[in-house]
N, C-alpha and C. Protein backbone atom coordinates (compact mmCIF):
# COMPACT_ATOMS: atom_id res chain seq x y z
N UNK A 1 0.81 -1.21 0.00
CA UNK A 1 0.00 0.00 0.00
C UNK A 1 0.85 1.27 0.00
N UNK A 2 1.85 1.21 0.99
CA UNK A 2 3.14 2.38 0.73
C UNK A 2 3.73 3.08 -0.54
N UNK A 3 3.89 1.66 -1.35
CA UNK A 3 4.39 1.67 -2.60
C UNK A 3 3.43 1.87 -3.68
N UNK A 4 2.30 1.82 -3.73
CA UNK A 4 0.97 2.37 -4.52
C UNK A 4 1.16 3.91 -4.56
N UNK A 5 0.61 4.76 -2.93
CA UNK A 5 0.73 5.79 -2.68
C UNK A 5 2.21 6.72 -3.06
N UNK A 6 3.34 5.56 -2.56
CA UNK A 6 4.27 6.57 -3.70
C UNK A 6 4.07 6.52 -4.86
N UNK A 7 4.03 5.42 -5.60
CA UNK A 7 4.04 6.14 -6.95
C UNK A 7 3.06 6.38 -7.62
N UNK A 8 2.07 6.78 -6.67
CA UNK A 8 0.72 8.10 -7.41
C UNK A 8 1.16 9.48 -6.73
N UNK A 9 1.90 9.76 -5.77
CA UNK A 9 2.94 10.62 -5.62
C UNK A 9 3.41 11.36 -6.57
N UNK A 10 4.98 10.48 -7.18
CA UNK A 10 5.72 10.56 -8.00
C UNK A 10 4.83 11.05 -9.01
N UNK A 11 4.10 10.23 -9.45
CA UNK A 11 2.90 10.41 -10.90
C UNK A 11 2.66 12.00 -11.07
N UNK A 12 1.93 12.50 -9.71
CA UNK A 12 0.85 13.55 -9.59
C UNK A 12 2.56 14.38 -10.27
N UNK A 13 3.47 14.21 -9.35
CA UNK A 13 4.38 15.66 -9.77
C UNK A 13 5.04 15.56 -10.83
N UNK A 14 5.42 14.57 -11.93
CA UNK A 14 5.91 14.57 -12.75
C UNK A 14 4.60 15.51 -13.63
N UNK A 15 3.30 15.24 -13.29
CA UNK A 15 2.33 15.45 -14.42
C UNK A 15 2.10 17.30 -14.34
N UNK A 16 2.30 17.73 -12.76
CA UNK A 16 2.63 19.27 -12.68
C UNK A 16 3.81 19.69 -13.24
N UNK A 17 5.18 19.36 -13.25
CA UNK A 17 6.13 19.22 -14.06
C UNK A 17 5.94 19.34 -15.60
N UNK A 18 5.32 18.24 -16.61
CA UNK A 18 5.28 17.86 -17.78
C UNK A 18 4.13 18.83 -18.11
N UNK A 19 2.45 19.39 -17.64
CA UNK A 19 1.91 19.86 -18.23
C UNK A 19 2.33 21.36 -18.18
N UNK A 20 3.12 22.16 -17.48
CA UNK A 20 3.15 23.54 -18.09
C UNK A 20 3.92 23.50 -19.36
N UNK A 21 5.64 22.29 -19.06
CA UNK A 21 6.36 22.21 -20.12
C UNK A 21 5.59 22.25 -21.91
N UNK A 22 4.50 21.09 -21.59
CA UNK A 22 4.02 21.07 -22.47
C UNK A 22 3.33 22.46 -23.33
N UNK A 23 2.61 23.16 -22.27
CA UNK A 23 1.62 23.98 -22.59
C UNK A 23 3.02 25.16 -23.14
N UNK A 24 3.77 25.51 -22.62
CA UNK A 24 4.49 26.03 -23.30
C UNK A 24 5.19 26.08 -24.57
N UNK A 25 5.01 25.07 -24.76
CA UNK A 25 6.11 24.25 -26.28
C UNK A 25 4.87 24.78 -27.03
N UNK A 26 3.51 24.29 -26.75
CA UNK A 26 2.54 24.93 -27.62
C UNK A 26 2.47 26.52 -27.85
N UNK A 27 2.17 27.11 -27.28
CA UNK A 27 2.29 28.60 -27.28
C UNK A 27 3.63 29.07 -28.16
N UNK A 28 4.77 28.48 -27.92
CA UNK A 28 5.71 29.03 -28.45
C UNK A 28 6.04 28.72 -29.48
N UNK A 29 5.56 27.59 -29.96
CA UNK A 29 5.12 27.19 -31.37
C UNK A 29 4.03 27.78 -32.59
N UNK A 30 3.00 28.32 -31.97
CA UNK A 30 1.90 29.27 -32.11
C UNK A 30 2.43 30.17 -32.37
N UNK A 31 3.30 31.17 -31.75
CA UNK A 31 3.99 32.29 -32.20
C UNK A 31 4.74 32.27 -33.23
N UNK A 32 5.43 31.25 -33.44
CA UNK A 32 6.90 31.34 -34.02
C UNK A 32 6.27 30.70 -35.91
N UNK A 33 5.47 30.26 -35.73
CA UNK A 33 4.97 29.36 -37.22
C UNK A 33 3.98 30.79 -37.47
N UNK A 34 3.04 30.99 -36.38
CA UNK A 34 2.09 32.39 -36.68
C UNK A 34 2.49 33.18 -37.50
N UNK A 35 3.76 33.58 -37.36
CA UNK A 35 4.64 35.17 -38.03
C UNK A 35 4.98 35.05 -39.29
N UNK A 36 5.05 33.88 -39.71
CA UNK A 36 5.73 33.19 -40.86
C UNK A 36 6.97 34.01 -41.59
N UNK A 37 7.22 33.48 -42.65
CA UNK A 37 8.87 33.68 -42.70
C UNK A 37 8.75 34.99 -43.01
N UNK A 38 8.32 36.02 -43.91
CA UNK A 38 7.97 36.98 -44.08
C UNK A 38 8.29 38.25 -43.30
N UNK A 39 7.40 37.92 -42.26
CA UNK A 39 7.62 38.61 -41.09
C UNK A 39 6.21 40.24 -41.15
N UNK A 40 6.19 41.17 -40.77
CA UNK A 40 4.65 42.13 -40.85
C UNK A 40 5.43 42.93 -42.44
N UNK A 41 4.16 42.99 -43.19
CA UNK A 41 4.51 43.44 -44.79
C UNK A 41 4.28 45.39 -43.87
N UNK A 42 5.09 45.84 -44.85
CA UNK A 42 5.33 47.42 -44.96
C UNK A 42 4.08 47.56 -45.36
N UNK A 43 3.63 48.93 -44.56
CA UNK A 43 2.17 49.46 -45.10
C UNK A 43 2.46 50.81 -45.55
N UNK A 44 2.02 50.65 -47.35
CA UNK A 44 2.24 51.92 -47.91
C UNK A 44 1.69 53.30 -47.84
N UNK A 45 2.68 53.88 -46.69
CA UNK A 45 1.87 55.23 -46.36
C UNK A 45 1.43 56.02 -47.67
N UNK A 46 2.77 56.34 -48.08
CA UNK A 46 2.60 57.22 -49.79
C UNK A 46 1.53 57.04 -50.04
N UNK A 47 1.03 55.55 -50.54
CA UNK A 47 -0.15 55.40 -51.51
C UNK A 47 -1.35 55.62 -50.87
N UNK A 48 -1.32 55.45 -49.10
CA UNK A 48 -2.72 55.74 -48.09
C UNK A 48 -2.96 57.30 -48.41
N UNK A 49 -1.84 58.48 -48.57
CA UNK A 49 -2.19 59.60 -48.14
C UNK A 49 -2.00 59.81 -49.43
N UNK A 50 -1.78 59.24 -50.52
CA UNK A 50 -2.23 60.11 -52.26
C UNK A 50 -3.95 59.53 -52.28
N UNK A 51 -4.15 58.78 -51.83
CA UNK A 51 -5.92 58.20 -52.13
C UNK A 51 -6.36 59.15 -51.36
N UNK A 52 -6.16 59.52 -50.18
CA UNK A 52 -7.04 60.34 -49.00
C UNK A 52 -6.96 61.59 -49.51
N UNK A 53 -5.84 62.39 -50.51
CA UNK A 53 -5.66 63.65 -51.15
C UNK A 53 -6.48 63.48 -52.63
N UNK A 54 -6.56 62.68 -53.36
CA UNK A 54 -7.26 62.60 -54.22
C UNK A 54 -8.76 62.38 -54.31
N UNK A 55 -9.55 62.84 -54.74
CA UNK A 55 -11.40 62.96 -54.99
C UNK A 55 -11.41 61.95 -55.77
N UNK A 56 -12.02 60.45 -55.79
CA UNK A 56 -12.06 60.06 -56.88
C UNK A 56 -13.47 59.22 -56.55
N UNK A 57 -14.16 59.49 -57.90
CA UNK A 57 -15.65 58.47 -57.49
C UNK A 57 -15.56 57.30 -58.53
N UNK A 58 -15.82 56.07 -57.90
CA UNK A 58 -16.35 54.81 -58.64
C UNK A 58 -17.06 54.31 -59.36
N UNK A 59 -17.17 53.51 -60.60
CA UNK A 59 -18.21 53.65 -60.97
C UNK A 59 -19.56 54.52 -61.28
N UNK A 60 -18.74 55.67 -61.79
CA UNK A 60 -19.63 56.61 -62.09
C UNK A 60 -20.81 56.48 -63.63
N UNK A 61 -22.24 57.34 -63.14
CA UNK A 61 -22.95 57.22 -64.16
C UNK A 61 -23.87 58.46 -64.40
N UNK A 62 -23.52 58.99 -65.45
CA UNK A 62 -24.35 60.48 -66.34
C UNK A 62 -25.39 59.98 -67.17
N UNK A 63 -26.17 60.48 -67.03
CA UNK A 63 -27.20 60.27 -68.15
C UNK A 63 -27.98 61.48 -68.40
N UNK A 64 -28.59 62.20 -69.60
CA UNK A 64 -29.27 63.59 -70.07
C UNK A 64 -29.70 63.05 -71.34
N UNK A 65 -30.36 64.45 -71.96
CA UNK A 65 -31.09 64.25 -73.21
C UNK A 65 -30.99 65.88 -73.77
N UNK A 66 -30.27 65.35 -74.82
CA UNK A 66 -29.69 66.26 -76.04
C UNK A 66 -30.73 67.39 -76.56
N UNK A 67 -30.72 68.32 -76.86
CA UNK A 67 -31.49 69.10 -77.49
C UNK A 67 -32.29 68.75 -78.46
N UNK A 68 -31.67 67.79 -79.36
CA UNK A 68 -32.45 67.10 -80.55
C UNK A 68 -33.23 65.46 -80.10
N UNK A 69 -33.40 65.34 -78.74
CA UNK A 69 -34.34 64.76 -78.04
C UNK A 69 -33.18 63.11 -77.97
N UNK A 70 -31.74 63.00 -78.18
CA UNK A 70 -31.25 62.32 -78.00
C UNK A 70 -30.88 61.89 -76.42
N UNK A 71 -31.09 60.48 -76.26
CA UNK A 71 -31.22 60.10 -74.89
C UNK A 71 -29.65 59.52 -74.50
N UNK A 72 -28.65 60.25 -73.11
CA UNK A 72 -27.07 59.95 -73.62
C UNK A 72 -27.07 59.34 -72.43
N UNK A 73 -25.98 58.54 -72.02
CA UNK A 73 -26.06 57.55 -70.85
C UNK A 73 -24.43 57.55 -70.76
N UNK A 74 -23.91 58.07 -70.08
CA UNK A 74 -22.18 57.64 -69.77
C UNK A 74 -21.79 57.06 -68.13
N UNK A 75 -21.16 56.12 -68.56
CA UNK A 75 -20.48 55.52 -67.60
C UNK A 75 -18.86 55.42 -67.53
N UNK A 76 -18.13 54.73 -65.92
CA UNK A 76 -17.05 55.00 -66.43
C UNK A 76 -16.26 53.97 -65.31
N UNK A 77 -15.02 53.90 -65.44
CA UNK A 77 -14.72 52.71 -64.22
C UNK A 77 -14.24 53.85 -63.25
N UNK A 78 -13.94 55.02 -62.90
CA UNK A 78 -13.92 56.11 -62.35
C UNK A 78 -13.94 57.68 -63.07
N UNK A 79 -14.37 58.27 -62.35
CA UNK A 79 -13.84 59.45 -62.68
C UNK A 79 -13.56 61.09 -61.37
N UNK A 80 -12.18 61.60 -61.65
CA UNK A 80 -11.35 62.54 -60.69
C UNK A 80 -11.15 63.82 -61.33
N UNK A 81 -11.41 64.69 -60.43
CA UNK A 81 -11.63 66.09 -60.50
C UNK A 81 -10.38 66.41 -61.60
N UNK A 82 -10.43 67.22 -62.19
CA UNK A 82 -8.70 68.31 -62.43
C UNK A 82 -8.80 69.32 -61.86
N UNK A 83 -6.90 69.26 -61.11
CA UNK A 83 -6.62 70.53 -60.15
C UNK A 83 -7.09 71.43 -60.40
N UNK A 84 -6.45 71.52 -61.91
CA UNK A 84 -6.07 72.50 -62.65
C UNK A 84 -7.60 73.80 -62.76
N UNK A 85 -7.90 72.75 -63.19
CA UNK A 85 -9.35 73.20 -64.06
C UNK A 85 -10.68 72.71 -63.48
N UNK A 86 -11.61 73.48 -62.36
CA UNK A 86 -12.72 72.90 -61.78
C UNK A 86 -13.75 71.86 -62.38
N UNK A 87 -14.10 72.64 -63.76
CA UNK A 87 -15.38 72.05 -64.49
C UNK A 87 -14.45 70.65 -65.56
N UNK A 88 -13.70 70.09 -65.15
CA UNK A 88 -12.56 69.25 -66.08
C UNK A 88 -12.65 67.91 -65.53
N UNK A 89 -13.24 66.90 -65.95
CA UNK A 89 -12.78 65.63 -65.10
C UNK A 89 -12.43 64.25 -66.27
N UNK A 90 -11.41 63.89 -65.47
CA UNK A 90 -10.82 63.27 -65.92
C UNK A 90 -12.00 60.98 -65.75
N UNK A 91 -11.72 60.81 -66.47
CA UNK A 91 -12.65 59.25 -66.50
C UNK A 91 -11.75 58.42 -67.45
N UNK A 92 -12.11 57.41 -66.53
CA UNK A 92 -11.04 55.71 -66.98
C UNK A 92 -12.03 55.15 -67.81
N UNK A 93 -11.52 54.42 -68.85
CA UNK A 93 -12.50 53.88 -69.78
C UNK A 93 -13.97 53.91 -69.93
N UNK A 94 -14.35 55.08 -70.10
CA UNK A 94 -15.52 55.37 -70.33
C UNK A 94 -16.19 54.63 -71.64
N UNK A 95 -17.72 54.83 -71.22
CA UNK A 95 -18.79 54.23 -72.11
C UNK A 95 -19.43 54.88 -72.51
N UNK A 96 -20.32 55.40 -73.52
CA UNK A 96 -21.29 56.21 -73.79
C UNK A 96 -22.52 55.31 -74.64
N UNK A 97 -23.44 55.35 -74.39
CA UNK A 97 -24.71 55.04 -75.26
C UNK A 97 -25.39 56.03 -75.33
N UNK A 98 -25.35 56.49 -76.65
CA UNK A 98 -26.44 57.39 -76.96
C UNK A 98 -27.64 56.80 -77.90
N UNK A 99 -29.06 57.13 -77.49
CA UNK A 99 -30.27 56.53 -78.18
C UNK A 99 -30.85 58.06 -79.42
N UNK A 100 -30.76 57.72 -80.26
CA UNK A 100 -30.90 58.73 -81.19
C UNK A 100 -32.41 58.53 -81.56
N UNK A 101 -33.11 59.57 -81.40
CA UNK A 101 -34.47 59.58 -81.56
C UNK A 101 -35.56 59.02 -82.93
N UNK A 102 -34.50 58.70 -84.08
CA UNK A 102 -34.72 57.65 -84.47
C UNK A 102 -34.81 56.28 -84.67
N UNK A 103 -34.50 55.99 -83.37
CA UNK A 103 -34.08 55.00 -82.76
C UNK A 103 -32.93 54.22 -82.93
N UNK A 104 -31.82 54.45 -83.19
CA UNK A 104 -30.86 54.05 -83.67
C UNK A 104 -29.84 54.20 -82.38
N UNK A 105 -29.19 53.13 -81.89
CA UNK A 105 -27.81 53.04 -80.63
C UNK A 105 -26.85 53.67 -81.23
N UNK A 106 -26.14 54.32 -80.81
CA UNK A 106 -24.72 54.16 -81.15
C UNK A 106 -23.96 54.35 -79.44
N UNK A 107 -23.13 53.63 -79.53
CA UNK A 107 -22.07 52.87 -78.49
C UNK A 107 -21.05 53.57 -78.53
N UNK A 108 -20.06 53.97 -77.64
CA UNK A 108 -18.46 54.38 -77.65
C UNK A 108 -18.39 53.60 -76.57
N UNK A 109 -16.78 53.73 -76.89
CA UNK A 109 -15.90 53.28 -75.99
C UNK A 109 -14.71 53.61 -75.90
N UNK A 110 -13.76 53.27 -74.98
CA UNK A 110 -12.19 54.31 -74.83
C UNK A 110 -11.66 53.50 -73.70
N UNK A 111 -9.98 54.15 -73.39
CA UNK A 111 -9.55 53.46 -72.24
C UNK A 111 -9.59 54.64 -71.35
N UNK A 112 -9.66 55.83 -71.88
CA UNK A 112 -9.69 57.20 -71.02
C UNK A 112 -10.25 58.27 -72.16
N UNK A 113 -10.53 59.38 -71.44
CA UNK A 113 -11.16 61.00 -71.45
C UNK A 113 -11.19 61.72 -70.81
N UNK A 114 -12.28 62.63 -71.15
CA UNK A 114 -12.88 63.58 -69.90
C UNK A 114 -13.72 64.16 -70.63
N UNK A 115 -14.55 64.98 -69.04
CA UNK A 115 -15.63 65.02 -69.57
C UNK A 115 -15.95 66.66 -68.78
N UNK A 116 -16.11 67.79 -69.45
CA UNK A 116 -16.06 69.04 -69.55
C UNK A 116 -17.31 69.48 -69.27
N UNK A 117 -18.13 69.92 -68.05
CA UNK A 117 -19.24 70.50 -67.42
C UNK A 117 -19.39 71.22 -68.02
N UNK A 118 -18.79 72.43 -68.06
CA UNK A 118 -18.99 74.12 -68.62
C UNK A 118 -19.13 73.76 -69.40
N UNK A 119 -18.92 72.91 -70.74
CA UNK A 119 -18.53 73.12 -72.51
C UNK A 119 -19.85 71.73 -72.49
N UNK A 120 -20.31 71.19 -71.44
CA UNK A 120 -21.37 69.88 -71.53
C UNK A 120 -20.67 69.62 -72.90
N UNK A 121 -19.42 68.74 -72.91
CA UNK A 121 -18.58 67.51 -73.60
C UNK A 121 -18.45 66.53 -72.90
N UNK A 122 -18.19 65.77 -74.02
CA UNK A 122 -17.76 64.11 -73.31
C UNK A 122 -16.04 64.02 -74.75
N UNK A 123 -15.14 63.61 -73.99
CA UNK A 123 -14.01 63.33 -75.29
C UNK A 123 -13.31 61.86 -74.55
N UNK A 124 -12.99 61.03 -75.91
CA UNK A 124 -12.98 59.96 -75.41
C UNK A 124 -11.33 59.96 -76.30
N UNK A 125 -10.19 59.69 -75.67
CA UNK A 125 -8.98 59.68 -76.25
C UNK A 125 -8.77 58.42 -76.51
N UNK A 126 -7.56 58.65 -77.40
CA UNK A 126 -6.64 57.07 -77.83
C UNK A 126 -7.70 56.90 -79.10
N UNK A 127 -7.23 55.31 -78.78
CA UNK A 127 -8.41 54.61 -79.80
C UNK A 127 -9.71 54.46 -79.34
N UNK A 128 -10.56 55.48 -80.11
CA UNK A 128 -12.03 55.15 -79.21
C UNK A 128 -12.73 53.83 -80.85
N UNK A 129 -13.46 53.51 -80.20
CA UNK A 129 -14.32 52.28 -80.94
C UNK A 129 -15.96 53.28 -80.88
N UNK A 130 -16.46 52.83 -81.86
CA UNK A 130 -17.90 53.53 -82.38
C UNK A 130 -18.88 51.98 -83.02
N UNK A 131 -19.72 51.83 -82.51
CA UNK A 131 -20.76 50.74 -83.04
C UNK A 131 -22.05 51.38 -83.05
N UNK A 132 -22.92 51.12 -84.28
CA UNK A 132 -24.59 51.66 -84.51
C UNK A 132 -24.99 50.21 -84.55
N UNK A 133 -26.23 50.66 -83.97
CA UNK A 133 -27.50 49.38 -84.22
C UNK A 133 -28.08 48.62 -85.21
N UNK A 134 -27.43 49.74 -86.29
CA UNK A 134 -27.96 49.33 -87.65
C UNK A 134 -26.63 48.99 -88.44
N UNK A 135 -25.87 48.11 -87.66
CA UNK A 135 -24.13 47.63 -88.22
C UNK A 135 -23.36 48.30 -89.02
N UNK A 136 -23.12 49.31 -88.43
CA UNK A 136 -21.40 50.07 -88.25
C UNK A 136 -20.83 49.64 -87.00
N UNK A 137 -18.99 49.27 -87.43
CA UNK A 137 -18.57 49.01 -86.51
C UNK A 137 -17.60 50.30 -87.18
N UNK A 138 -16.64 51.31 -86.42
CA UNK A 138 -15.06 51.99 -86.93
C UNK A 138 -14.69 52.11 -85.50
N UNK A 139 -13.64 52.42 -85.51
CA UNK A 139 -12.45 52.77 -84.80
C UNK A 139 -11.61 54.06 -85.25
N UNK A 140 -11.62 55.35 -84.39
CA UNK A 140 -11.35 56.39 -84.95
C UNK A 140 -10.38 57.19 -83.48
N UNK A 141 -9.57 57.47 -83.30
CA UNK A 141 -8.67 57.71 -83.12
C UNK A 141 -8.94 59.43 -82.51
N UNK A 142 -10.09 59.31 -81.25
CA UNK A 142 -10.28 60.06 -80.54
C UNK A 142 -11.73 60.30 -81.22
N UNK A 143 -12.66 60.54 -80.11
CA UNK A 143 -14.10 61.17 -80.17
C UNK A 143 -14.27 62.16 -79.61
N UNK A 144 -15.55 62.97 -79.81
CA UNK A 144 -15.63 64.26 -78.91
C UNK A 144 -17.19 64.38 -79.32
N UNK A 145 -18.02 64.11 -77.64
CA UNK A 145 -19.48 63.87 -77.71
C UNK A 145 -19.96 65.44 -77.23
N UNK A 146 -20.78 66.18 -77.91
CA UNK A 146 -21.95 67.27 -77.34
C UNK A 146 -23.08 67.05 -76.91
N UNK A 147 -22.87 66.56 -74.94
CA UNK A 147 -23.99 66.55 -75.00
C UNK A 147 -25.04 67.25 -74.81
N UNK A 148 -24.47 68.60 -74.97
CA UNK A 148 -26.02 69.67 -75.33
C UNK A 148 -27.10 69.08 -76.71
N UNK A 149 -25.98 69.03 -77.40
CA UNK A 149 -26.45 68.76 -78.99
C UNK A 149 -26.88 67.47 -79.36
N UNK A 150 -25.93 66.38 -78.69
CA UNK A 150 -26.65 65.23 -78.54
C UNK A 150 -25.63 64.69 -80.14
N UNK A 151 -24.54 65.23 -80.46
CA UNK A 151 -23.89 64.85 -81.55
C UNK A 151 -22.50 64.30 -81.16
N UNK A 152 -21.69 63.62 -82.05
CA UNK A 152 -20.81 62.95 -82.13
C UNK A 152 -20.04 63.37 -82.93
N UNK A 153 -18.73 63.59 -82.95
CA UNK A 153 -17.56 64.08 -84.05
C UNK A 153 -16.46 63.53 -83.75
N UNK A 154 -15.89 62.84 -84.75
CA UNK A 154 -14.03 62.22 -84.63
C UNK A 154 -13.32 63.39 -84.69
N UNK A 155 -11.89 62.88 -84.06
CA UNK A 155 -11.22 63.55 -83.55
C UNK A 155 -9.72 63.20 -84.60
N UNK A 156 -10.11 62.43 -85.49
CA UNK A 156 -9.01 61.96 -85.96
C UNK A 156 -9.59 61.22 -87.15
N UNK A 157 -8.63 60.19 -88.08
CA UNK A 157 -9.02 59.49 -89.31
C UNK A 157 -9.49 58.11 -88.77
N UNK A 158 -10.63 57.51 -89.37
CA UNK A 158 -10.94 57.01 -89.20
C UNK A 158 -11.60 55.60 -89.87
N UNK A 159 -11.47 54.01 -89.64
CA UNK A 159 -11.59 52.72 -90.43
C UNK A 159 -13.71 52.59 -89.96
N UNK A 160 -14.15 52.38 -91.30
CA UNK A 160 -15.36 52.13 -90.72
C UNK A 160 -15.71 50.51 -91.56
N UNK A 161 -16.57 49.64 -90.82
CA UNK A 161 -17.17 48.66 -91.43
C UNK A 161 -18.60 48.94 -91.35
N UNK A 162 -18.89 49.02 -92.58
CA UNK A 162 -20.34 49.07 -92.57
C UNK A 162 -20.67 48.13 -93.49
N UNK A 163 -22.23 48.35 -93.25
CA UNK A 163 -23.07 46.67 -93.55
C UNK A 163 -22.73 46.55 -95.39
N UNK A 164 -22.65 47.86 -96.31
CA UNK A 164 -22.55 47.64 -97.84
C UNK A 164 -20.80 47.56 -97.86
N UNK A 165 -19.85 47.80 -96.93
CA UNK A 165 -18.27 47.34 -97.30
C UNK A 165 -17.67 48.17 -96.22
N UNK A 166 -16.25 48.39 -96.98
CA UNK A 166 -15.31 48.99 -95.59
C UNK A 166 -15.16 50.68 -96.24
N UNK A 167 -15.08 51.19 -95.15
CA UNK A 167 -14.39 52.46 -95.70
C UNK A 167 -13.51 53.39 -94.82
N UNK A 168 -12.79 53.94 -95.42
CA UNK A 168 -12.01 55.47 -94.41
C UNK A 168 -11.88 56.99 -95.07
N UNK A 169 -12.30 57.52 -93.61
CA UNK A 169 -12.37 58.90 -93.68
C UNK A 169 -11.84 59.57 -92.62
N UNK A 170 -11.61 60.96 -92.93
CA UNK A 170 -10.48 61.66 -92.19
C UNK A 170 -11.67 62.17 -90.92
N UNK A 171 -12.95 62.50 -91.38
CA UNK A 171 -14.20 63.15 -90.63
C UNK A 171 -15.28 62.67 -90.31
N UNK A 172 -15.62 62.35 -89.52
CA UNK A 172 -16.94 61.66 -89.31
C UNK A 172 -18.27 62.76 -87.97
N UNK A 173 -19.63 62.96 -88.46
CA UNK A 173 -20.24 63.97 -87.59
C UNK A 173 -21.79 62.82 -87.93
N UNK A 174 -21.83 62.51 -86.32
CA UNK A 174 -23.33 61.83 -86.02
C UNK A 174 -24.28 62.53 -85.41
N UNK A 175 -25.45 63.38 -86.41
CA UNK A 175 -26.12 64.13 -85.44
C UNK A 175 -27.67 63.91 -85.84
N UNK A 176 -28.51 64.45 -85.54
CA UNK A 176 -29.89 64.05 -85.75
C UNK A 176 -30.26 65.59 -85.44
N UNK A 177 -31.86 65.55 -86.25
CA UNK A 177 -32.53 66.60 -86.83
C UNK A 177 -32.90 67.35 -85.47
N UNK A 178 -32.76 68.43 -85.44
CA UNK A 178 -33.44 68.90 -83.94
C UNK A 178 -34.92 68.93 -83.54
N UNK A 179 -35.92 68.63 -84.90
CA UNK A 179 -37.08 68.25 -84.36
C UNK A 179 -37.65 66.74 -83.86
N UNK A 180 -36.64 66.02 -83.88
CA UNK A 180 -36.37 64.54 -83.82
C UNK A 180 -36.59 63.42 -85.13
N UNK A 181 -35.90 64.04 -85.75
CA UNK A 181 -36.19 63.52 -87.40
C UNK A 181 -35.14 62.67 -87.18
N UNK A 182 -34.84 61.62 -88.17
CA UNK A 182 -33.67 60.51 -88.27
C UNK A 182 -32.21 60.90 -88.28
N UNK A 183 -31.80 60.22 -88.09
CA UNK A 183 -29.88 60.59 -87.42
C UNK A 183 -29.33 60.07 -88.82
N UNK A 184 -27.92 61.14 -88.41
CA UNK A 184 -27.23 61.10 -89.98
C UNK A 184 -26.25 60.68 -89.75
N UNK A 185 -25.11 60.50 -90.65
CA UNK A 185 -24.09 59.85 -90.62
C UNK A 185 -23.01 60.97 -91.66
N UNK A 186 -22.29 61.56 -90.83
CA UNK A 186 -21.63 62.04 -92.25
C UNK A 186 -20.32 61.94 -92.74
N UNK A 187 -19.64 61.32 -93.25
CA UNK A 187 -18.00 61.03 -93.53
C UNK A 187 -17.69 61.90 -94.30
N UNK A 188 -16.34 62.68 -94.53
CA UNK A 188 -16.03 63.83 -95.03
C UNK A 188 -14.47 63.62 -94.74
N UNK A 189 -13.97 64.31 -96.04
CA UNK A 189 -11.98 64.18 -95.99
C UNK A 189 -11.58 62.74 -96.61
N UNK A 190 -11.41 63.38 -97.87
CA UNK A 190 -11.17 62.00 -98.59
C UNK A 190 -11.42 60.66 -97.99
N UNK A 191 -12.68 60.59 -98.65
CA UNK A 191 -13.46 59.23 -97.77
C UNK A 191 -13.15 58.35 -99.29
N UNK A 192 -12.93 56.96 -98.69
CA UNK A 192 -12.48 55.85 -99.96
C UNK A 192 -13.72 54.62 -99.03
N UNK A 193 -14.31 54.50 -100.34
CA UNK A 193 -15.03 53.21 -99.79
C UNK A 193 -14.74 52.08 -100.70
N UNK A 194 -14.76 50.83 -100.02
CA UNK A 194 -14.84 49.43 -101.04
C UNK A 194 -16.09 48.92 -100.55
N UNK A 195 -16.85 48.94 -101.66
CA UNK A 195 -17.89 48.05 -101.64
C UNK A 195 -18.07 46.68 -101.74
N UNK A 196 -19.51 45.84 -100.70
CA UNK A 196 -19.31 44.61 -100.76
C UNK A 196 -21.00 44.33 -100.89
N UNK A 197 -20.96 44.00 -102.18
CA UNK A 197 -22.15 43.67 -102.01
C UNK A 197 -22.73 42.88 -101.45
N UNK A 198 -23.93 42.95 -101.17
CA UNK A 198 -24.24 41.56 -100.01
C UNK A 198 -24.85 40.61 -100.91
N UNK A 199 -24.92 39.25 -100.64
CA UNK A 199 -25.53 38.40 -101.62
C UNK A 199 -26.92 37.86 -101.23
């Protein structure tokens, strides 16, 4: 019976002994794998306090209606004030749909612009892309939308596919009648077309 009681003795203190050891090895294992090799990543002040100095809205969306009863819809993946210039803002790949009161879409697109309050413009730089509802596709090399007027003008020369063949012109002006009569199309500056007839 002596020898029972010692070694549930012995037992009890080895097990006060062994469980802090243990509990420690855990914890300090927890820490040390936690941190990983890395260690805490740098947090970029610069870039925290240029976002907090800069105005910039998300997903922005305009929409109005043109004098000649054209219905305009712009979107954009942002768009930010200019310092420079109050009524001036600058927009990341903007979209435009305009519904021309003859019912006819026409579509833009861009990787950037801006878009001018005071002067109610929309200008779409680089390579802007142009699609109608009634199949024109071109690509013209800067746009510039009025949307008082509810019209469209290139900014540059321009490749068009249209539904009778291909053609290029240095000028292109999309505007519609101001009493809401049908929308025009006008190419101008040595315009070359190849025709395709359709079969």
């Amino acid at each position: 019976m002596p020898t029972q009681d010692n070694l549930h003795s012995r037992l009890v203190g080895w097990v006060k002994v062994l469980l802090p050891l243990a509990a420690l090895v855990l914890l300090s294992t927890m820490f040390l794998f936690g941190r990983g090799s890395k260690g805490v990543p740098d947090i970029p002040f610069a870039e925290i306090e240029a976002i907090a100095r800069e105005q910039r809205i998300t997903a922005p969306r305009f929409a109005g209606t043109g004098r000649n009863g054209a219905a305009i819809a712009i979107t954009a993946t942002s768009v930010a004030p200019q310092p420079d210039t109050p009524t001036l803002f600058a927009i990341d790949t903007p979209r435009a749909d305009i519904d021309m009161p003859s019912g006819t879409r026409v579509a833009l697109s861009a990787a950037a612009g801006e878009i001018d309050s005071a002067a109610r413009t929309a200008r779409l730089d680089g390579l802007a892309r142009l699609t109608t509802s009634d199949g024109y596709e071109m690509e013209v090399a800067g746009l510039l939308a009025d949307l008082d007027a509810g019209e469209i003008r290139s900014l540059g020369p321009l490749e068009v596919h249209a539904p009778f063949g291909e053609l290029t012109a240095a000028e292109l002006l999309v505007t519609a009648d101001q009493n809401g009569g049908n929308s025009r199309m006008v190419f101008s500056g040595g315009v070359r077309l190849l025709y395709d007839p359709q079969p």
